[in-house]
PDB file of N, CA and C in Angstrom:
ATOM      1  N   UNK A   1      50.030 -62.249  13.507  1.00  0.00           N
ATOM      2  CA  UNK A   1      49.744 -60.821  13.449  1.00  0.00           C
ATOM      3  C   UNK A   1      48.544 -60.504  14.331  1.00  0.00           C
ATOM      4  N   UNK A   2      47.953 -59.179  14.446  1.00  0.00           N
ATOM      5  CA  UNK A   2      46.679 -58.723  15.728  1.00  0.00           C
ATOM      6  C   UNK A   2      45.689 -59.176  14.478  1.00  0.00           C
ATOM      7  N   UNK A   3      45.876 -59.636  13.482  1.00  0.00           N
ATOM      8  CA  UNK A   3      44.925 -59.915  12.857  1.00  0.00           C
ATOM      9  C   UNK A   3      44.422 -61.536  12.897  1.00  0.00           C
ATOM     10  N   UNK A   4      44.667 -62.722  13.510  1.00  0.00           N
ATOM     11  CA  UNK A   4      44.800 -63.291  14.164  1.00  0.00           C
ATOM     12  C   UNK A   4      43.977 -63.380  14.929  1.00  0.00           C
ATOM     13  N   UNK A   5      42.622 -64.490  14.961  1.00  0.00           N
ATOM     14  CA  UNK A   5      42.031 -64.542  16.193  1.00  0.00           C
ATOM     15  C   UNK A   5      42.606 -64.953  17.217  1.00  0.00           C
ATOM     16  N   UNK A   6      43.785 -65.719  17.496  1.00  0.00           N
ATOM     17  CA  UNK A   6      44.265 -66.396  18.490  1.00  0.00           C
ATOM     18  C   UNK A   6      44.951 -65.122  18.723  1.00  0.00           C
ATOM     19  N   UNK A   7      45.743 -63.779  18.431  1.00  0.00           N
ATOM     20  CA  UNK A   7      46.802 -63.382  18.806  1.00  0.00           C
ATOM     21  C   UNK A   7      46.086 -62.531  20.457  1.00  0.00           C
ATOM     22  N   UNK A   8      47.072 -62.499  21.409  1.00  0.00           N
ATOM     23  CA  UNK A   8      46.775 -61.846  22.547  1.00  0.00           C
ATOM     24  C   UNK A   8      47.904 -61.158  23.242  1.00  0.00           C
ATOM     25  N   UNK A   9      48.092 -60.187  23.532  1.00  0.00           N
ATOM     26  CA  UNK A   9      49.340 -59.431  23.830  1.00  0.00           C
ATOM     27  C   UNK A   9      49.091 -58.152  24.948  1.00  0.00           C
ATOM     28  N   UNK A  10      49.867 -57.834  25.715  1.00  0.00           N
ATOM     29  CA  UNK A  10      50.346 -56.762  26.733  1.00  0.00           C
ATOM     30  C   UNK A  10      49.608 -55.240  25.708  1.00  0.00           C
ATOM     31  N   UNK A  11      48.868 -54.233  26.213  1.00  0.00           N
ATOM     32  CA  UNK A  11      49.586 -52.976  25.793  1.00  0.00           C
ATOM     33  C   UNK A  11      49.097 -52.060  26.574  1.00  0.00           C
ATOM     34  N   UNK A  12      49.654 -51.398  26.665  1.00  0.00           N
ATOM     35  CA  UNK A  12      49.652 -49.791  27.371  1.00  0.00           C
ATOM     36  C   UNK A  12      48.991 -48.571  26.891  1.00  0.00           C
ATOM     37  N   UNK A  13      47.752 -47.844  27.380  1.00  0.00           N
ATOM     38  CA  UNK A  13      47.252 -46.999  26.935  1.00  0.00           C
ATOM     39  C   UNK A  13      47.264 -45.651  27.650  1.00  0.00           C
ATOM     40  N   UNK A  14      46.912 -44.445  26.378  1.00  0.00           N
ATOM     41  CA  UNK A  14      47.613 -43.500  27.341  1.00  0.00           C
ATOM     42  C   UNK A  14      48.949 -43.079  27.695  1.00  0.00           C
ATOM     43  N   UNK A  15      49.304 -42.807  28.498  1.00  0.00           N
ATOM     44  CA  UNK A  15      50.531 -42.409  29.002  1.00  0.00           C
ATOM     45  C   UNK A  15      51.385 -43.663  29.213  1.00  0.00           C
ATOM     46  N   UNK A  16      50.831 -44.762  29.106  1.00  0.00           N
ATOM     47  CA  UNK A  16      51.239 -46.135  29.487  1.00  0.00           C
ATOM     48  C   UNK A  16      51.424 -46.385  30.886  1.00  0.00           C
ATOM     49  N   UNK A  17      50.044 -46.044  31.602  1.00  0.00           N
ATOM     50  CA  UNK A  17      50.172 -46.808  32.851  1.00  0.00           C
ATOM     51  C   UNK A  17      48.945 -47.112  33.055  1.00  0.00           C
ATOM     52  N   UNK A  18      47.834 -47.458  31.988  1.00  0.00           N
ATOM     53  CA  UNK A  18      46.776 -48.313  31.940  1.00  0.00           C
ATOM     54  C   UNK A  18      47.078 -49.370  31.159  1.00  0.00           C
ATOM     55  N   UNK A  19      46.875 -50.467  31.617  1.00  0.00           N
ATOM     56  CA  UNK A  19      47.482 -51.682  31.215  1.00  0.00           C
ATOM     57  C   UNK A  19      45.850 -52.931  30.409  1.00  0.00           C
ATOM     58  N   UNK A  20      46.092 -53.559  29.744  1.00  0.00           N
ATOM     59  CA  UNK A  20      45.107 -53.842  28.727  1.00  0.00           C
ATOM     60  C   UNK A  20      45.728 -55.275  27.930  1.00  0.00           C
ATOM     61  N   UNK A  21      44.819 -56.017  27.526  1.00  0.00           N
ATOM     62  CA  UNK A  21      45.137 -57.086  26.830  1.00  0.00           C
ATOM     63  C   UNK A  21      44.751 -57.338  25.858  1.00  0.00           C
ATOM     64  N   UNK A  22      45.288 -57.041  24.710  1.00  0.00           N
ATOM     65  CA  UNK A  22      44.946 -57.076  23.322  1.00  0.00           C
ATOM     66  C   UNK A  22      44.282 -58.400  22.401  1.00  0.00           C
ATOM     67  N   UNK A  23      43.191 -58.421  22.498  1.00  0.00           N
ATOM     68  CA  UNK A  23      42.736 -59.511  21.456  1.00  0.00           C
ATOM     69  C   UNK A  23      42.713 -59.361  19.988  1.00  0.00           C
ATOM     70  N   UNK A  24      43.311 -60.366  19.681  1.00  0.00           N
ATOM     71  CA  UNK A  24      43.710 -59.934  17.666  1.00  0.00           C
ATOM     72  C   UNK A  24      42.085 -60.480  16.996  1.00  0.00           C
ATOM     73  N   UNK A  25      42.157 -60.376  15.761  1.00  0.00           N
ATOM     74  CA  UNK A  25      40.987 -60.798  14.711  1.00  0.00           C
ATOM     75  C   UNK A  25      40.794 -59.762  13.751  1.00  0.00           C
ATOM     76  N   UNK A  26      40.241 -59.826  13.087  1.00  0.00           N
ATOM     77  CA  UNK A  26      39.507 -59.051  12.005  1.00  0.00           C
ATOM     78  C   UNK A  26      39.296 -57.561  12.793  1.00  0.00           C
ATOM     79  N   UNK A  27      38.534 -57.810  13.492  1.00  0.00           N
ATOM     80  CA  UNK A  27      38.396 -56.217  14.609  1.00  0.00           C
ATOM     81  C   UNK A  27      39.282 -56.587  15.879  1.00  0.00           C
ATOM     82  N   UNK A  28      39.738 -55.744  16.501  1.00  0.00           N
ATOM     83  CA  UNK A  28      40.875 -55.836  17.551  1.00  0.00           C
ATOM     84  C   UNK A  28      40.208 -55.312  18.726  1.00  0.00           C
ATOM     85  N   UNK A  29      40.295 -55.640  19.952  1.00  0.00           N
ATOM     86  CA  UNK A  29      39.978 -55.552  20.721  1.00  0.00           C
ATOM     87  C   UNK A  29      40.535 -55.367  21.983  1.00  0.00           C
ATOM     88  N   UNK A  30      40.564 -54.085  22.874  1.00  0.00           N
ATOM     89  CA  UNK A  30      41.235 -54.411  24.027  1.00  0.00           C
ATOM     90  C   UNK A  30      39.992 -54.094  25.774  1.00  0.00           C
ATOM     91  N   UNK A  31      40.804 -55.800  26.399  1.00  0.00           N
ATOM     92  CA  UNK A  31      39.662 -56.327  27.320  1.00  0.00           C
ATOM     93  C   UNK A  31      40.323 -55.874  28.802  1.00  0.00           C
ATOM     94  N   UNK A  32      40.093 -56.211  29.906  1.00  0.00           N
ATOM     95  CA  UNK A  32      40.746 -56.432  31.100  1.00  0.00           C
ATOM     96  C   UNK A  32      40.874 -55.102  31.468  1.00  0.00           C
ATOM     97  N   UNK A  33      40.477 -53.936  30.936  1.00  0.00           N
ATOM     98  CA  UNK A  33      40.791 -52.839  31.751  1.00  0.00           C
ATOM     99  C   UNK A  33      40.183 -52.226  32.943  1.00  0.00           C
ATOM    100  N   UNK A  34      41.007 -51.734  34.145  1.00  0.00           N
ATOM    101  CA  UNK A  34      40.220 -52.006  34.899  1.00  0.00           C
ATOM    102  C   UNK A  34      38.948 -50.774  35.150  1.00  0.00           C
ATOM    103  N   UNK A  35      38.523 -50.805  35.949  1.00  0.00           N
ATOM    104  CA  UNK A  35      36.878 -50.080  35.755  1.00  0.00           C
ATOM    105  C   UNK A  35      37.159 -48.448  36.144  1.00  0.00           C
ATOM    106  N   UNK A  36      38.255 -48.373  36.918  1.00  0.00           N
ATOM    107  CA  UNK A  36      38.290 -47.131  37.837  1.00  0.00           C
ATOM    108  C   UNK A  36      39.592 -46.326  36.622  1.00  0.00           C
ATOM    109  N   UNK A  37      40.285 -47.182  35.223  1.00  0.00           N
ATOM    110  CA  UNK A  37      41.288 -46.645  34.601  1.00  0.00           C
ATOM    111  C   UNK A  37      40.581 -44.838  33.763  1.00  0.00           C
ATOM    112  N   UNK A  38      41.302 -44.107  34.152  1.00  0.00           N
ATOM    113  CA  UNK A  38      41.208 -42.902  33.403  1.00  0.00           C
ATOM    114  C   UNK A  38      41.687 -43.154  31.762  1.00  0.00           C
ATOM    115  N   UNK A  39      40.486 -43.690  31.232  1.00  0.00           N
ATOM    116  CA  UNK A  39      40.927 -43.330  29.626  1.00  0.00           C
ATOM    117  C   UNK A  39      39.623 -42.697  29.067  1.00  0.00           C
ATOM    118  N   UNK A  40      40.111 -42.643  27.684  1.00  0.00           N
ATOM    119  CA  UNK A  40      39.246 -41.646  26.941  1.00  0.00           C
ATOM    120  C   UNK A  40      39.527 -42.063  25.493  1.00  0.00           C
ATOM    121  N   UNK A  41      38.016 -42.281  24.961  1.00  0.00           N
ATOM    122  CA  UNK A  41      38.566 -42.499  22.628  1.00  0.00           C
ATOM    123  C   UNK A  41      39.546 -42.150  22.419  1.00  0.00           C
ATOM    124  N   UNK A  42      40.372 -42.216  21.958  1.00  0.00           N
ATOM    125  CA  UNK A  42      41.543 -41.181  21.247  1.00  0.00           C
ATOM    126  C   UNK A  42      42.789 -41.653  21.681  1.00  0.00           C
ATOM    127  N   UNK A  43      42.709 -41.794  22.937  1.00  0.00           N
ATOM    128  CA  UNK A  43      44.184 -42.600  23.468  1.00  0.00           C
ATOM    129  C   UNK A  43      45.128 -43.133  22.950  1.00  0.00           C
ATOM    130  N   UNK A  44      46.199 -43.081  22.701  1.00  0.00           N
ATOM    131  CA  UNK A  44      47.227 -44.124  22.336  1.00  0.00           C
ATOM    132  C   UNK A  44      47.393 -45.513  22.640  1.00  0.00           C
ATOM    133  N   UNK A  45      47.657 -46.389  22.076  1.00  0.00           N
ATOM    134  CA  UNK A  45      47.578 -47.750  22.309  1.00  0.00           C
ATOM    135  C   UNK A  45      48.809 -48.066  21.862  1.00  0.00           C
ATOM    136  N   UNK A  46      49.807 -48.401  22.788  1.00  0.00           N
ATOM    137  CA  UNK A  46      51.227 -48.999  22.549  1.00  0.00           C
ATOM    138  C   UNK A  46      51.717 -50.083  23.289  1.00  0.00           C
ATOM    139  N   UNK A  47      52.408 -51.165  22.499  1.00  0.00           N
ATOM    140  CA  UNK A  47      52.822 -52.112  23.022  1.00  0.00           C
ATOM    141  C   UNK A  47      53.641 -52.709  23.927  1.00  0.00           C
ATOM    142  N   UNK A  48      53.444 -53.293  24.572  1.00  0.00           N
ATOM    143  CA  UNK A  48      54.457 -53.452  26.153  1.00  0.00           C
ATOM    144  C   UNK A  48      54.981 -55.276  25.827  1.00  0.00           C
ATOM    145  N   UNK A  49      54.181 -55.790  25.200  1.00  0.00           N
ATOM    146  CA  UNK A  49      54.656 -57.246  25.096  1.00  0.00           C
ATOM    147  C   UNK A  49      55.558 -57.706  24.088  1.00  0.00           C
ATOM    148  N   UNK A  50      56.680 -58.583  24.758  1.00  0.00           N
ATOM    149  CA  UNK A  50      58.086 -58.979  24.160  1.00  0.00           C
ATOM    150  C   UNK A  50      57.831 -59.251  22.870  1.00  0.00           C
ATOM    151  N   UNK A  51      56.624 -59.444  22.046  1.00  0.00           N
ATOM    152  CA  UNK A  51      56.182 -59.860  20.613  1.00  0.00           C
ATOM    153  C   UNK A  51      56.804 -59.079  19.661  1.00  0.00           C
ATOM    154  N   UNK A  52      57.038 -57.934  19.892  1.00  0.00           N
ATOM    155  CA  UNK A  52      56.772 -56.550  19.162  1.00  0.00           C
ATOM    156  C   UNK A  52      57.533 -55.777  19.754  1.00  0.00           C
ATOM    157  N   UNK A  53      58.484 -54.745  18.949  1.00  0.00           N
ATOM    158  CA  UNK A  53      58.727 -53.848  20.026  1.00  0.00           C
ATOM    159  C   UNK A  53      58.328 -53.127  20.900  1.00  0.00           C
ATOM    160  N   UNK A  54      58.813 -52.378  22.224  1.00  0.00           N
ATOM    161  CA  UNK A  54      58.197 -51.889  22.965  1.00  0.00           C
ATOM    162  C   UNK A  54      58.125 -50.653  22.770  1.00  0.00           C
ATOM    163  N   UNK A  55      56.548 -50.171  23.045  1.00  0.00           N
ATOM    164  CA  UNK A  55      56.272 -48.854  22.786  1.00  0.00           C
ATOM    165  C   UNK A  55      56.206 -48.695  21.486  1.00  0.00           C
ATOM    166  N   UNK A  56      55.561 -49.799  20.328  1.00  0.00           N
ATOM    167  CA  UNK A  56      55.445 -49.428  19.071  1.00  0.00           C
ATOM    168  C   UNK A  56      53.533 -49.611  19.532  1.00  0.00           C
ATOM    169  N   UNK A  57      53.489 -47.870  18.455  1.00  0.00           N
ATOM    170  CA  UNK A  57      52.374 -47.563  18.544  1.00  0.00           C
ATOM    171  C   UNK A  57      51.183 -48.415  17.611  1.00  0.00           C
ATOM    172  N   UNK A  58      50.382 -48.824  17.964  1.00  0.00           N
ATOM    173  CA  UNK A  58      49.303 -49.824  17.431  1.00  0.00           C
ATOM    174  C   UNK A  58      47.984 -49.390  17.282  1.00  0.00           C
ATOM    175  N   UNK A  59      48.140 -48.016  17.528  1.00  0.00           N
ATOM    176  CA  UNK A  59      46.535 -46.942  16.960  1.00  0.00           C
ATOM    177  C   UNK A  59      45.681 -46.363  17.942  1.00  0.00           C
ATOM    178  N   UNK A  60      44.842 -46.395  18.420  1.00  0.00           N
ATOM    179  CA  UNK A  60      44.197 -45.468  18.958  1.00  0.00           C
ATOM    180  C   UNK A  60      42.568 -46.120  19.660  1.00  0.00           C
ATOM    181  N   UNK A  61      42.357 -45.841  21.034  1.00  0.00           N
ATOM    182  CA  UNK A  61      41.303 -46.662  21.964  1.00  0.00           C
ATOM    183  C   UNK A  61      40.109 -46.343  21.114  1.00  0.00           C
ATOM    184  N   UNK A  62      39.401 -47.076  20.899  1.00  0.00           N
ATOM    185  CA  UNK A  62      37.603 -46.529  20.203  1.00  0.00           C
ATOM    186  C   UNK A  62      36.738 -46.783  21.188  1.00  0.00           C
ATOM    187  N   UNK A  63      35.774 -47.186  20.920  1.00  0.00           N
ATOM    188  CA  UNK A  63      34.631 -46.968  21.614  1.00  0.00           C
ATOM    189  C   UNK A  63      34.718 -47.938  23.200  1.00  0.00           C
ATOM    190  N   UNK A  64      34.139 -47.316  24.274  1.00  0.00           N
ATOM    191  CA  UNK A  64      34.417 -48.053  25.553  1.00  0.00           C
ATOM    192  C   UNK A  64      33.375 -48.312  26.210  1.00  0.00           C
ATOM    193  N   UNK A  65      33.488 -49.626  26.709  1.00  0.00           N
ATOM    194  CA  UNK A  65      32.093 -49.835  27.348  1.00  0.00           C
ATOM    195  C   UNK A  65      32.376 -50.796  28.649  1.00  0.00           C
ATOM    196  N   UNK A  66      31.350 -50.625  29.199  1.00  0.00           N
ATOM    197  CA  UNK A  66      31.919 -51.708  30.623  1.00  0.00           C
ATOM    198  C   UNK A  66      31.259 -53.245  30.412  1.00  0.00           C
ATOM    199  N   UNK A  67      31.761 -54.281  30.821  1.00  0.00           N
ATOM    200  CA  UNK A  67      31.527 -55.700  31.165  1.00  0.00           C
ATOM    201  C   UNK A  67      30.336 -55.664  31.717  1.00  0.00           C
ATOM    202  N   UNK A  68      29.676 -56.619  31.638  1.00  0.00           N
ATOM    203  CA  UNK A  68      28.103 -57.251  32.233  1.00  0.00           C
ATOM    204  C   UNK A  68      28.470 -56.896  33.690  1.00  0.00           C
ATOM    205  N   UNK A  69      29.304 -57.621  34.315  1.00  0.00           N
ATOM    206  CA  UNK A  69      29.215 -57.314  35.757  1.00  0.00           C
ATOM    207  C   UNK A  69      29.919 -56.017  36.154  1.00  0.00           C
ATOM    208  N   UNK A  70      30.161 -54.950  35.410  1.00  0.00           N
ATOM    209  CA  UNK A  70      30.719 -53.906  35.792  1.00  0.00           C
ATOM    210  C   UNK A  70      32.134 -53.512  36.678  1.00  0.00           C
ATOM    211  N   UNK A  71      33.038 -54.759  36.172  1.00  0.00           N
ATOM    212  CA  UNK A  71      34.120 -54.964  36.870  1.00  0.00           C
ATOM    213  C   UNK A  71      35.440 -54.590  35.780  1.00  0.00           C
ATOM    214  N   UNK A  72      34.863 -54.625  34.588  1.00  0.00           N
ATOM    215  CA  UNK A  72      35.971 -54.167  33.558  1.00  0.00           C
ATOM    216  C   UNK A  72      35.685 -53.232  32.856  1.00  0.00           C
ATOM    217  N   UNK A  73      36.653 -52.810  32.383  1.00  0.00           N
ATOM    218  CA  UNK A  73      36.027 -51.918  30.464  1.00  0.00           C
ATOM    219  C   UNK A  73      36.277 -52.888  29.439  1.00  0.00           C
ATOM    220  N   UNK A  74      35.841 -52.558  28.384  1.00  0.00           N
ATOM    221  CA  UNK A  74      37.128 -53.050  27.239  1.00  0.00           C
ATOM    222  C   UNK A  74      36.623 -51.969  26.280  1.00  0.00           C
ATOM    223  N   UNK A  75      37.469 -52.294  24.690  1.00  0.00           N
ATOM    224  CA  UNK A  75      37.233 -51.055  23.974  1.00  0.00           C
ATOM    225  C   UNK A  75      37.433 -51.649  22.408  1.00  0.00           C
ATOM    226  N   UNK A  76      38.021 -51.005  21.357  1.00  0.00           N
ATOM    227  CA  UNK A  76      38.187 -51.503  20.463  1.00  0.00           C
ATOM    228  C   UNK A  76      39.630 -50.500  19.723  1.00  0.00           C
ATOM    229  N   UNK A  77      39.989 -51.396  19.300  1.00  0.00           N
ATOM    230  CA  UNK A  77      41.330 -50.823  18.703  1.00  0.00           C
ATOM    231  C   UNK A  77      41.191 -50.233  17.366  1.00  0.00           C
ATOM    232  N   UNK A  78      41.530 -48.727  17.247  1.00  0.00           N
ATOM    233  CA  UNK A  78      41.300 -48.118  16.015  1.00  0.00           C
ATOM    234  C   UNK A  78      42.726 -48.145  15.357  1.00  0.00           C
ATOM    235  N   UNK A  79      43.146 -48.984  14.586  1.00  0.00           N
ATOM    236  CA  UNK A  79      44.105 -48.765  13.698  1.00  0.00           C
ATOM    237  C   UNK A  79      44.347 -47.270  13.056  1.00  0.00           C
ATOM    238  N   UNK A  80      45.754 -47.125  12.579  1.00  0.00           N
ATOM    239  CA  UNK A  80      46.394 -45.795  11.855  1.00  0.00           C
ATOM    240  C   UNK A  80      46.218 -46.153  10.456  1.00  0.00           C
ATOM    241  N   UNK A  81      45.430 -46.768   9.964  1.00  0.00           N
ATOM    242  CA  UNK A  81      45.603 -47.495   8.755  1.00  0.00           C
ATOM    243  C   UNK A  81      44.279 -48.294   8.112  1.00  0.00           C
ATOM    244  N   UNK A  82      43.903 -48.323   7.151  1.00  0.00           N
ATOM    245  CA  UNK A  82      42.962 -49.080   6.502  1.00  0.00           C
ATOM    246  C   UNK A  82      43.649 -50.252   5.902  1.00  0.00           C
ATOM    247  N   UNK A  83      43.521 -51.344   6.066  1.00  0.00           N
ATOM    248  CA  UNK A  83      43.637 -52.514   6.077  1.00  0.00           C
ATOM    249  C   UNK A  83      43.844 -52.768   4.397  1.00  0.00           C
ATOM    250  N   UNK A  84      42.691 -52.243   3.391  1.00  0.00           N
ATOM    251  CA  UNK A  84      42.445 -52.535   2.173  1.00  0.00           C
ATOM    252  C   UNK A  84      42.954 -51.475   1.362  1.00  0.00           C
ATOM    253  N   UNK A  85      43.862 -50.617   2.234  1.00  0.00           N
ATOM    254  CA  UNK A  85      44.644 -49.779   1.730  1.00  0.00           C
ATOM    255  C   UNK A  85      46.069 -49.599   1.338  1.00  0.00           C
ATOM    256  N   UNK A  86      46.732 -51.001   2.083  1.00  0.00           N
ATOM    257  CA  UNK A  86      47.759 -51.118   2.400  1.00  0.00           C
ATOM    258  C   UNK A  86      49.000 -51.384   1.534  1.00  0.00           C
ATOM    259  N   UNK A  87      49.922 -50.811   0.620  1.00  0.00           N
ATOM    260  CA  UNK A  87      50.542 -50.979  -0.522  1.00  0.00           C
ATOM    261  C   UNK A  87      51.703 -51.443   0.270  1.00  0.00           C
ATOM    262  N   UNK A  88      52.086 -51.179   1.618  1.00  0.00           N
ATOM    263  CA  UNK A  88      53.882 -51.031   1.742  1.00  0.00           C
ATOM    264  C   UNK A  88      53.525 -51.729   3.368  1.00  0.00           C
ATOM    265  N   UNK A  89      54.391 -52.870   3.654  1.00  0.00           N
ATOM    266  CA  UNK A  89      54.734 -53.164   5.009  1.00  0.00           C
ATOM    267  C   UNK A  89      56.008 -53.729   5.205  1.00  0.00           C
ATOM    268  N   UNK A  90      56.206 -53.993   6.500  1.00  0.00           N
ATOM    269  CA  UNK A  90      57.400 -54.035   7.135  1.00  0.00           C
ATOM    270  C   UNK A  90      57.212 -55.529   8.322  1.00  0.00           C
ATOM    271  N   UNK A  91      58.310 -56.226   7.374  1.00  0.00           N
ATOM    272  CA  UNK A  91      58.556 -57.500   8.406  1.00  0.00           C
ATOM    273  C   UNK A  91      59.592 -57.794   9.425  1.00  0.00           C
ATOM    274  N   UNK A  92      59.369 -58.160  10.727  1.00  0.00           N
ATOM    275  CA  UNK A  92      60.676 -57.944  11.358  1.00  0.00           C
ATOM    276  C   UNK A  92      60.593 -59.489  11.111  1.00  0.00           C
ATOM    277  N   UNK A  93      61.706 -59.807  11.120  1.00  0.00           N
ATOM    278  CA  UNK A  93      62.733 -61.166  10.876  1.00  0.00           C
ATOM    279  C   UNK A  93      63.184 -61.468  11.861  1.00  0.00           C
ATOM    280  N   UNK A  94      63.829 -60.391  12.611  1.00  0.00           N
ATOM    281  CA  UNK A  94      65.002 -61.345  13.557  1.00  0.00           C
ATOM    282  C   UNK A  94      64.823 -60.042  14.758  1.00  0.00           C
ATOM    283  N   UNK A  95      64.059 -60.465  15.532  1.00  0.00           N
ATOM    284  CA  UNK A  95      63.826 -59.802  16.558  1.00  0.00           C
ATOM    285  C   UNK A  95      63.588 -60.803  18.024  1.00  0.00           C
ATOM    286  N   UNK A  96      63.994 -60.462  19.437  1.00  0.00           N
ATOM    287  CA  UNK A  96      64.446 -61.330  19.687  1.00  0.00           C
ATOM    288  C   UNK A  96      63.186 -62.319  20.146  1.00  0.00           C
TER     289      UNK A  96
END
């Protein structure tokens, strides 16, 4: 799951033509974006990698900041959801 420190995955923010690499854990994280990408808090964050379906929405860009050497952004992934809230989920099984 993005909850998962190891998990790392494709996604698309925005309109989906800023492209981003999702680091999973406890807080989620997205790195690699590039410096000149037009985004903004609030953004959509949807998935592009074969893991998951495509274009399933995964919450919303938070706070953005640039890399030490000023060659990337990254940001943080605001979930649709509180974690310790969660009564009802959904497992895919057999996806390909």
């Amino acid at each position: 799951t993005i909850f998962d420190p190891s998990w790392r995955s494709s996604v698309a923010i925005g309109e989906g033509t800023i492209k981003a690499l999702l680091h999973g854990g406890f807080s989620q994280t997205l790195e690699l974006i590039t410096v000149d990408a037009v985004v903004a808090a609030g953004d959509d964050v949807l998935n592009i990698s074969p893991e998951l379906p495509f274009g399933l929405s995964l919450g919303d860009l938070g706070e953005i900041k640039k890399s030490a050497n000023n060659l990337w952004l990254s940001g943080e992934l605001k979930t649709n959801y509180q974690l310790d809230k969660l009564d009802r989920v959904t497992v895919i099984l057999d996806f390909p």
